[in-house]
PDB file of N, CA and C in Angstrom:
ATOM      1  N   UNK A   1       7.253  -7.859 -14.103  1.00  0.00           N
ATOM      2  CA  UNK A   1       8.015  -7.411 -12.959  1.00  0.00           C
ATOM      3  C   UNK A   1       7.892  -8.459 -11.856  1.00  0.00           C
ATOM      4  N   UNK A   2       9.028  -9.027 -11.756  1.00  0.00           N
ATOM      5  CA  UNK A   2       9.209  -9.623 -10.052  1.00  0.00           C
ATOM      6  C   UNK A   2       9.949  -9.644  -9.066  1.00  0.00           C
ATOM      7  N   UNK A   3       9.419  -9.614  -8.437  1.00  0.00           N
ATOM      8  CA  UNK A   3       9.461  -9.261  -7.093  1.00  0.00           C
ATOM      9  C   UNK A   3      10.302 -10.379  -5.727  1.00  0.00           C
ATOM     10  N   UNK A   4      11.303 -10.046  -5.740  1.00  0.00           N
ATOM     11  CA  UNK A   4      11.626 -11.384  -4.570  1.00  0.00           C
ATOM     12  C   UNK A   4      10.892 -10.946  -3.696  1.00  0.00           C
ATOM     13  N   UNK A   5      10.869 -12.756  -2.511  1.00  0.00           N
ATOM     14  CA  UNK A   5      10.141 -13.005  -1.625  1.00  0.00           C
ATOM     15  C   UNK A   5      10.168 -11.815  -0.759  1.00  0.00           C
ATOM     16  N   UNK A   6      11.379 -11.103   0.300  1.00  0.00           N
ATOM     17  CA  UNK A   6      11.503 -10.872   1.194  1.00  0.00           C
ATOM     18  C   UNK A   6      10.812  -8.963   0.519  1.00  0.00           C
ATOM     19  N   UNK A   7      11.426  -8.567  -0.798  1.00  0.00           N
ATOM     20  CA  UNK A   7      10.735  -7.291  -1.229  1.00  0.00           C
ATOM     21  C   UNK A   7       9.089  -7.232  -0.839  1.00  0.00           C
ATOM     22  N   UNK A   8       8.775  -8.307  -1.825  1.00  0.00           N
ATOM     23  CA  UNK A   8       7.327  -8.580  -1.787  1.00  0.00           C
ATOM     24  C   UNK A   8       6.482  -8.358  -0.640  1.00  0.00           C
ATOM     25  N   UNK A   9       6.931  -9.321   0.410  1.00  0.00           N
ATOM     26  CA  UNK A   9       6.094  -9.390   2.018  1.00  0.00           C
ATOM     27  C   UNK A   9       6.454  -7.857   2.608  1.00  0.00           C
ATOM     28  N   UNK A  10       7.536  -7.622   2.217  1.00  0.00           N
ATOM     29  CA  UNK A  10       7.553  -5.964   3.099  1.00  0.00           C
ATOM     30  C   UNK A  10       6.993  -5.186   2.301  1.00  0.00           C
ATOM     31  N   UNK A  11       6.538  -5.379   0.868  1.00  0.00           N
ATOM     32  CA  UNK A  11       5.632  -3.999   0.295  1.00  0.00           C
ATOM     33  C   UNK A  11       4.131  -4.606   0.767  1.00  0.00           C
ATOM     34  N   UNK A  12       4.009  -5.903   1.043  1.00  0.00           N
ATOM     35  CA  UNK A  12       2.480  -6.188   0.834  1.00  0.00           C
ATOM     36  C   UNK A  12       2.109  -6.154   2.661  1.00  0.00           C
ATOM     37  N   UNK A  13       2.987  -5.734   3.613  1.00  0.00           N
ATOM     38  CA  UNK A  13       2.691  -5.394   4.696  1.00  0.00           C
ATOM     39  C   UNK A  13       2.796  -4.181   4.900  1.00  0.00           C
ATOM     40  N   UNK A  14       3.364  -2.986   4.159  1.00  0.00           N
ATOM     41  CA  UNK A  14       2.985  -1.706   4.161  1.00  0.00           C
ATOM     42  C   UNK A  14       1.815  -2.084   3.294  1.00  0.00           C
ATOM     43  N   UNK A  15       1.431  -2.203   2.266  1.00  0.00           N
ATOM     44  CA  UNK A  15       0.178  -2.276   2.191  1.00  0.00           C
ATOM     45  C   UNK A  15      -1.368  -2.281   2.820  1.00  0.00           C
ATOM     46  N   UNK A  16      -1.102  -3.598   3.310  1.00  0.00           N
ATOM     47  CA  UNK A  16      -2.277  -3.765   3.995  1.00  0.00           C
ATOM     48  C   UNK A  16      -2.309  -3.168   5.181  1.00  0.00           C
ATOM     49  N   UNK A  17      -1.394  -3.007   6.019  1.00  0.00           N
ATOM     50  CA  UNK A  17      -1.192  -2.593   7.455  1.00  0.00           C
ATOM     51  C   UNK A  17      -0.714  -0.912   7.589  1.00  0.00           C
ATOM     52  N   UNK A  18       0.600  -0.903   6.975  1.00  0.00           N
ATOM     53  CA  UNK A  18       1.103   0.627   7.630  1.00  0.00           C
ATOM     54  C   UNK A  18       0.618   1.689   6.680  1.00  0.00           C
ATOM     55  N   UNK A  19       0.427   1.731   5.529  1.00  0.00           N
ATOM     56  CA  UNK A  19      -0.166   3.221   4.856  1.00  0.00           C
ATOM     57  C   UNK A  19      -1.978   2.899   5.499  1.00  0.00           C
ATOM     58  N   UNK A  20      -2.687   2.052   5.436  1.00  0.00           N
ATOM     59  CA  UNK A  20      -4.355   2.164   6.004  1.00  0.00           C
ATOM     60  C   UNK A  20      -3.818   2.552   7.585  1.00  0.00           C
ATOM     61  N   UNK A  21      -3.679   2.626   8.309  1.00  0.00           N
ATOM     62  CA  UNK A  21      -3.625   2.388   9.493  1.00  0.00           C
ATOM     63  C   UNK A  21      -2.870   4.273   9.359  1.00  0.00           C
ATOM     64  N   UNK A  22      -1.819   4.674   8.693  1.00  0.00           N
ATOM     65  CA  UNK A  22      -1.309   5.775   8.592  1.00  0.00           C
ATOM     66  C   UNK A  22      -2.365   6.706   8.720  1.00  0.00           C
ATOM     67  N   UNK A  23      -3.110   6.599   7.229  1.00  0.00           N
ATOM     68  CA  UNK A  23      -3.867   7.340   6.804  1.00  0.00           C
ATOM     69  C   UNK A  23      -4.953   7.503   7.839  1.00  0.00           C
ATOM     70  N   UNK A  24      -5.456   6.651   8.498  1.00  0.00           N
ATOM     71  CA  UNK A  24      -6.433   6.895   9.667  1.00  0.00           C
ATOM     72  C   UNK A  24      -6.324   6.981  10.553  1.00  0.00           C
ATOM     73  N   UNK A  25      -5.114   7.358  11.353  1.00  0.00           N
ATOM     74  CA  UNK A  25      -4.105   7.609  12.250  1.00  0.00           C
ATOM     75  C   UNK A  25      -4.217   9.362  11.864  1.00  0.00           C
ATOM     76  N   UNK A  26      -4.169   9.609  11.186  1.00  0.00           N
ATOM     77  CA  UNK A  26      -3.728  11.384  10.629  1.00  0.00           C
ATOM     78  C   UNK A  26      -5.154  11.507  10.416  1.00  0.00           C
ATOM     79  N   UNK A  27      -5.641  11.316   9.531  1.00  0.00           N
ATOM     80  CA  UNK A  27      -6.680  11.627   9.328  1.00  0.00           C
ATOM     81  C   UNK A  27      -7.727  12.242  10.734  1.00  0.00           C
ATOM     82  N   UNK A  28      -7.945  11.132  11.698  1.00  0.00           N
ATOM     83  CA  UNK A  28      -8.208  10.994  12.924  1.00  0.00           C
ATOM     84  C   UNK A  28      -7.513  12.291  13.951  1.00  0.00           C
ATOM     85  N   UNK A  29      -6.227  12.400  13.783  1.00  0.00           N
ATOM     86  CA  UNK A  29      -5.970  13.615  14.720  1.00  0.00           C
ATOM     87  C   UNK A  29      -6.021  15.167  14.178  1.00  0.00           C
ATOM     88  N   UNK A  30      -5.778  14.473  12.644  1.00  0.00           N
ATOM     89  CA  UNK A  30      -6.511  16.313  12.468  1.00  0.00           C
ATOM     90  C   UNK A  30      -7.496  16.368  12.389  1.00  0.00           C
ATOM     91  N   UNK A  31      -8.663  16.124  12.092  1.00  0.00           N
ATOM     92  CA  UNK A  31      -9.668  16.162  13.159  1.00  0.00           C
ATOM     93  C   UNK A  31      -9.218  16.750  14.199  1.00  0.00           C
ATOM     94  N   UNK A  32      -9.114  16.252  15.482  1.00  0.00           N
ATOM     95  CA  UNK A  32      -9.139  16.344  16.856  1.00  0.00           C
ATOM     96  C   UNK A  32      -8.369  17.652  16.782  1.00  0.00           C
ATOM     97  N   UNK A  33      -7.295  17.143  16.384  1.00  0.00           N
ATOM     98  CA  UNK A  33      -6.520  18.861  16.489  1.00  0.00           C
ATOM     99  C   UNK A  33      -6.238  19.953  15.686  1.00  0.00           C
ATOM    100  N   UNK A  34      -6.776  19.576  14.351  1.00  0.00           N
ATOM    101  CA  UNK A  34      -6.636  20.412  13.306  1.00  0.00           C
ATOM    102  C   UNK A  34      -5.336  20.815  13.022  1.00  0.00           C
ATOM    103  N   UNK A  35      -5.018  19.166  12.479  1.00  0.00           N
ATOM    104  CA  UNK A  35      -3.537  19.465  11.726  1.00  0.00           C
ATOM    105  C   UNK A  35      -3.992  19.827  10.357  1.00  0.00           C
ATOM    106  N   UNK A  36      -3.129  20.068   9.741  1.00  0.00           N
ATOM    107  CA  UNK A  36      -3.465  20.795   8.594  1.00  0.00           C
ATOM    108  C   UNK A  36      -3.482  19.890   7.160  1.00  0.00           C
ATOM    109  N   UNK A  37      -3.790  19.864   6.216  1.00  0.00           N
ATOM    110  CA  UNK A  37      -4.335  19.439   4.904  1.00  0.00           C
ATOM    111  C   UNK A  37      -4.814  17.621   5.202  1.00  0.00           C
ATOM    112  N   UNK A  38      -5.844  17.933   6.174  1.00  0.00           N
ATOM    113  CA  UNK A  38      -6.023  15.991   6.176  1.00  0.00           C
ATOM    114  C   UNK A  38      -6.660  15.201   5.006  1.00  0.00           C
ATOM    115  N   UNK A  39      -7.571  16.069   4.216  1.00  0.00           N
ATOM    116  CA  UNK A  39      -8.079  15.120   2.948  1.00  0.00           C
ATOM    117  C   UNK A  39      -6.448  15.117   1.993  1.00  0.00           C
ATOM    118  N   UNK A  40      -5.637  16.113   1.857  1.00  0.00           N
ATOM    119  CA  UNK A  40      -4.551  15.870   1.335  1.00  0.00           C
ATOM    120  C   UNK A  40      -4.115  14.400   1.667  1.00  0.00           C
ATOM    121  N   UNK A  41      -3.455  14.524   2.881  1.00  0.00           N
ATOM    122  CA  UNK A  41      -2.225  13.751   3.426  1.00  0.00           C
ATOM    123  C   UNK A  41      -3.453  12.354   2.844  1.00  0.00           C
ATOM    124  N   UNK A  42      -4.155  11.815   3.872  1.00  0.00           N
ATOM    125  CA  UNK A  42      -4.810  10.682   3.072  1.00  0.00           C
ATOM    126  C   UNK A  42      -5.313  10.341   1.835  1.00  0.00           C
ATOM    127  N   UNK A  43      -5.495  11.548   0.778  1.00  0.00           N
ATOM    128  CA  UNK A  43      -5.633  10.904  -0.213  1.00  0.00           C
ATOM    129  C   UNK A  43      -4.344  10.458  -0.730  1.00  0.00           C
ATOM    130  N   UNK A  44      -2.838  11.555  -0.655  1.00  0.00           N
ATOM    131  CA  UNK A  44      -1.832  10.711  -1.030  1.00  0.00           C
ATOM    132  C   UNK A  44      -1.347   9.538  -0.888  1.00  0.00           C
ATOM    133  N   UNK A  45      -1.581   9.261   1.136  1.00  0.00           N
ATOM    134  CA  UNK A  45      -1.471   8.063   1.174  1.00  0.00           C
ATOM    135  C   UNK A  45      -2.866   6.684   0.396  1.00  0.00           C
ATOM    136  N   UNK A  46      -3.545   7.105   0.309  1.00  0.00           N
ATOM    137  CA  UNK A  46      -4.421   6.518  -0.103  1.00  0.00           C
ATOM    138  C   UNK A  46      -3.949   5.997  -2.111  1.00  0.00           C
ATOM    139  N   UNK A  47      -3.372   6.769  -2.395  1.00  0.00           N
ATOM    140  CA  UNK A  47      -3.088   6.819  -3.861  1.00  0.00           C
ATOM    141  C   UNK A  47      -1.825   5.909  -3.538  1.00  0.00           C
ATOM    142  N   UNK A  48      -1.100   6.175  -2.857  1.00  0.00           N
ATOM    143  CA  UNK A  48       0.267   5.531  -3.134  1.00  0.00           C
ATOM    144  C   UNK A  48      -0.181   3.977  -2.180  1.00  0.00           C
ATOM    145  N   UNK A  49      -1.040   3.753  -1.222  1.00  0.00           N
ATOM    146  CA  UNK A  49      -1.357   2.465  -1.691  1.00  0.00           C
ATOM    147  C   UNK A  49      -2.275   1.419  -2.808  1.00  0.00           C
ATOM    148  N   UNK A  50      -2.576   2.021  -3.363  1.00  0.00           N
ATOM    149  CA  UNK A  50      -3.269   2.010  -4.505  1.00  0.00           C
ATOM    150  C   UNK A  50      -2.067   1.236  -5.515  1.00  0.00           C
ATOM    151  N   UNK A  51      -1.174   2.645  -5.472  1.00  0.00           N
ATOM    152  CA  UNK A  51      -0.220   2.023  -6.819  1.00  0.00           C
ATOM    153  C   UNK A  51       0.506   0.867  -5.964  1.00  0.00           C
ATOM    154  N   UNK A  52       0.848   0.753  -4.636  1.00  0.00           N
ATOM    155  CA  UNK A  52       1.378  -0.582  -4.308  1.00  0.00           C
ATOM    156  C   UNK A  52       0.393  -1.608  -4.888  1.00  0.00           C
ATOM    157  N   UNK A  53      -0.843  -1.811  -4.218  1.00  0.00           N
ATOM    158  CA  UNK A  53      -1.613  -2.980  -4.851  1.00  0.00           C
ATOM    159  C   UNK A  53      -1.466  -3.654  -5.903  1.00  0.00           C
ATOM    160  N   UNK A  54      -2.019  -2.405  -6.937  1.00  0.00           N
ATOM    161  CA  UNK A  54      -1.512  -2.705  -8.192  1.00  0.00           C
ATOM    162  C   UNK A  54      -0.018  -3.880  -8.962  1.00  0.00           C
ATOM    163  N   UNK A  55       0.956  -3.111  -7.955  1.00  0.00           N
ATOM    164  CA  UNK A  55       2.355  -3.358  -8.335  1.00  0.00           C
ATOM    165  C   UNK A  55       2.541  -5.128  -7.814  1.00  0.00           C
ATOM    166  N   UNK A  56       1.770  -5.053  -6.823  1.00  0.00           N
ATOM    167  CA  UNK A  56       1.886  -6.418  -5.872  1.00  0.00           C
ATOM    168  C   UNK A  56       0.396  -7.014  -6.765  1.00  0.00           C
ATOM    169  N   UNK A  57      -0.298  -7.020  -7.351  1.00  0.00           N
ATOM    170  CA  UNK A  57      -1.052  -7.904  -7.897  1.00  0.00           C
ATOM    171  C   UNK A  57      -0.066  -7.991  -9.476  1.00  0.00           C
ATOM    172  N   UNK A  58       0.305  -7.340 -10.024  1.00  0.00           N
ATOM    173  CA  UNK A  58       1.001  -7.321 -10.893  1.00  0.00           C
ATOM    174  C   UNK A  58       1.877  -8.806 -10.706  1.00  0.00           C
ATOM    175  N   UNK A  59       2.742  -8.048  -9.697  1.00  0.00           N
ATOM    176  CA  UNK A  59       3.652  -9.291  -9.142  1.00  0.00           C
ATOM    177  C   UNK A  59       3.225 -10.714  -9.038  1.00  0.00           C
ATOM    178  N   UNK A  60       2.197 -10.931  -8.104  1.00  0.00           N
ATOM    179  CA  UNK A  60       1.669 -11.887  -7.917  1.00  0.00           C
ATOM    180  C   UNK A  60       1.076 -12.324  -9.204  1.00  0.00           C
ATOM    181  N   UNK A  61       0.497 -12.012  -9.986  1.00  0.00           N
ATOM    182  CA  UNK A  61      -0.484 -12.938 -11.327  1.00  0.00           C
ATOM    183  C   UNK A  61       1.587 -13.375 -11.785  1.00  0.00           C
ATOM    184  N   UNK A  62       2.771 -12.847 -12.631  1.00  0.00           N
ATOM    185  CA  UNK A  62       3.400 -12.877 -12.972  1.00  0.00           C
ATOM    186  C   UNK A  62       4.068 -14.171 -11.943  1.00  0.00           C
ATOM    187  N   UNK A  63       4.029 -14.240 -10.867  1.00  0.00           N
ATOM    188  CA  UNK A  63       4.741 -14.975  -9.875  1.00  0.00           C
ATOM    189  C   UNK A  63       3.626 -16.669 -10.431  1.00  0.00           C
ATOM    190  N   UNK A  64       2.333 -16.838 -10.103  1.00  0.00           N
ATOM    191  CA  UNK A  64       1.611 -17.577 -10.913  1.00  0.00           C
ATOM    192  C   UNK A  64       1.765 -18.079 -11.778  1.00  0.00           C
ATOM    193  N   UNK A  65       1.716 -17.661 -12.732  1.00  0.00           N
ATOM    194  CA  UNK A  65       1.886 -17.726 -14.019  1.00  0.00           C
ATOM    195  C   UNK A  65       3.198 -18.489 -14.308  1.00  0.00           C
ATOM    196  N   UNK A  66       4.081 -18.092 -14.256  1.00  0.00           N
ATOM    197  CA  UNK A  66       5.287 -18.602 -14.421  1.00  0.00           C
ATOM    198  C   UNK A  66       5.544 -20.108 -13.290  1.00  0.00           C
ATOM    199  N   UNK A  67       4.465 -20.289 -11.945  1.00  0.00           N
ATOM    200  CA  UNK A  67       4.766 -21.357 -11.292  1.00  0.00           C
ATOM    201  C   UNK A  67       3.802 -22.314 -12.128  1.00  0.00           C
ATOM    202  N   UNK A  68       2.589 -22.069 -12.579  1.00  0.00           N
ATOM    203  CA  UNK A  68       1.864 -22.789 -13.889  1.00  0.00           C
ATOM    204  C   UNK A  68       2.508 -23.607 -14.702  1.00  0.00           C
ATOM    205  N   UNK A  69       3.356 -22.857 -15.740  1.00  0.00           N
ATOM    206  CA  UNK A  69       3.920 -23.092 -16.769  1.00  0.00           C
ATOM    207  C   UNK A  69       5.230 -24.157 -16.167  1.00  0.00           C
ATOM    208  N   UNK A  70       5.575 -24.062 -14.917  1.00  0.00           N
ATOM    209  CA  UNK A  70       6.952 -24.807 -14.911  1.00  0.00           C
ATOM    210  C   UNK A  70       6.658 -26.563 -14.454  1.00  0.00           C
TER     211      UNK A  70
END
């Protein structure tokens, strides 16, 4: 699977930045205010950056690999 440039940088900046930052953003106010299902909401987000990683290391070894060989 690959990934053009401009896909790539916008999944690998929700990555690193907007689902962590989400998840402890929510997490953090329910707490404070007791919104409701907070180990939920962050573990989903927590899972679905997970499978980004994945998808973007995927990408990346495949992106490698193929600049190797050429």
């Amino acid at each position: 699977m690959k990934l053009n440039d401009k896909t790539y940088d916008t999944l690998k900046w929700i990555a690193m930045y907007l689902l962590p930052a989400a998840g402890t953003l929510y997490f953090a106010l329910a707490g404070i205010w007791g919104l409701p299902y907070g180990e939920q909401v962050v573990g989903t987000i927590t899972a679905i950056d997970t499978f980004l990683g994945v998808i973007l290391g995927i990408s990346t070894a495949q992106y490698n690999k193929a600049n190797k060989t050429e």
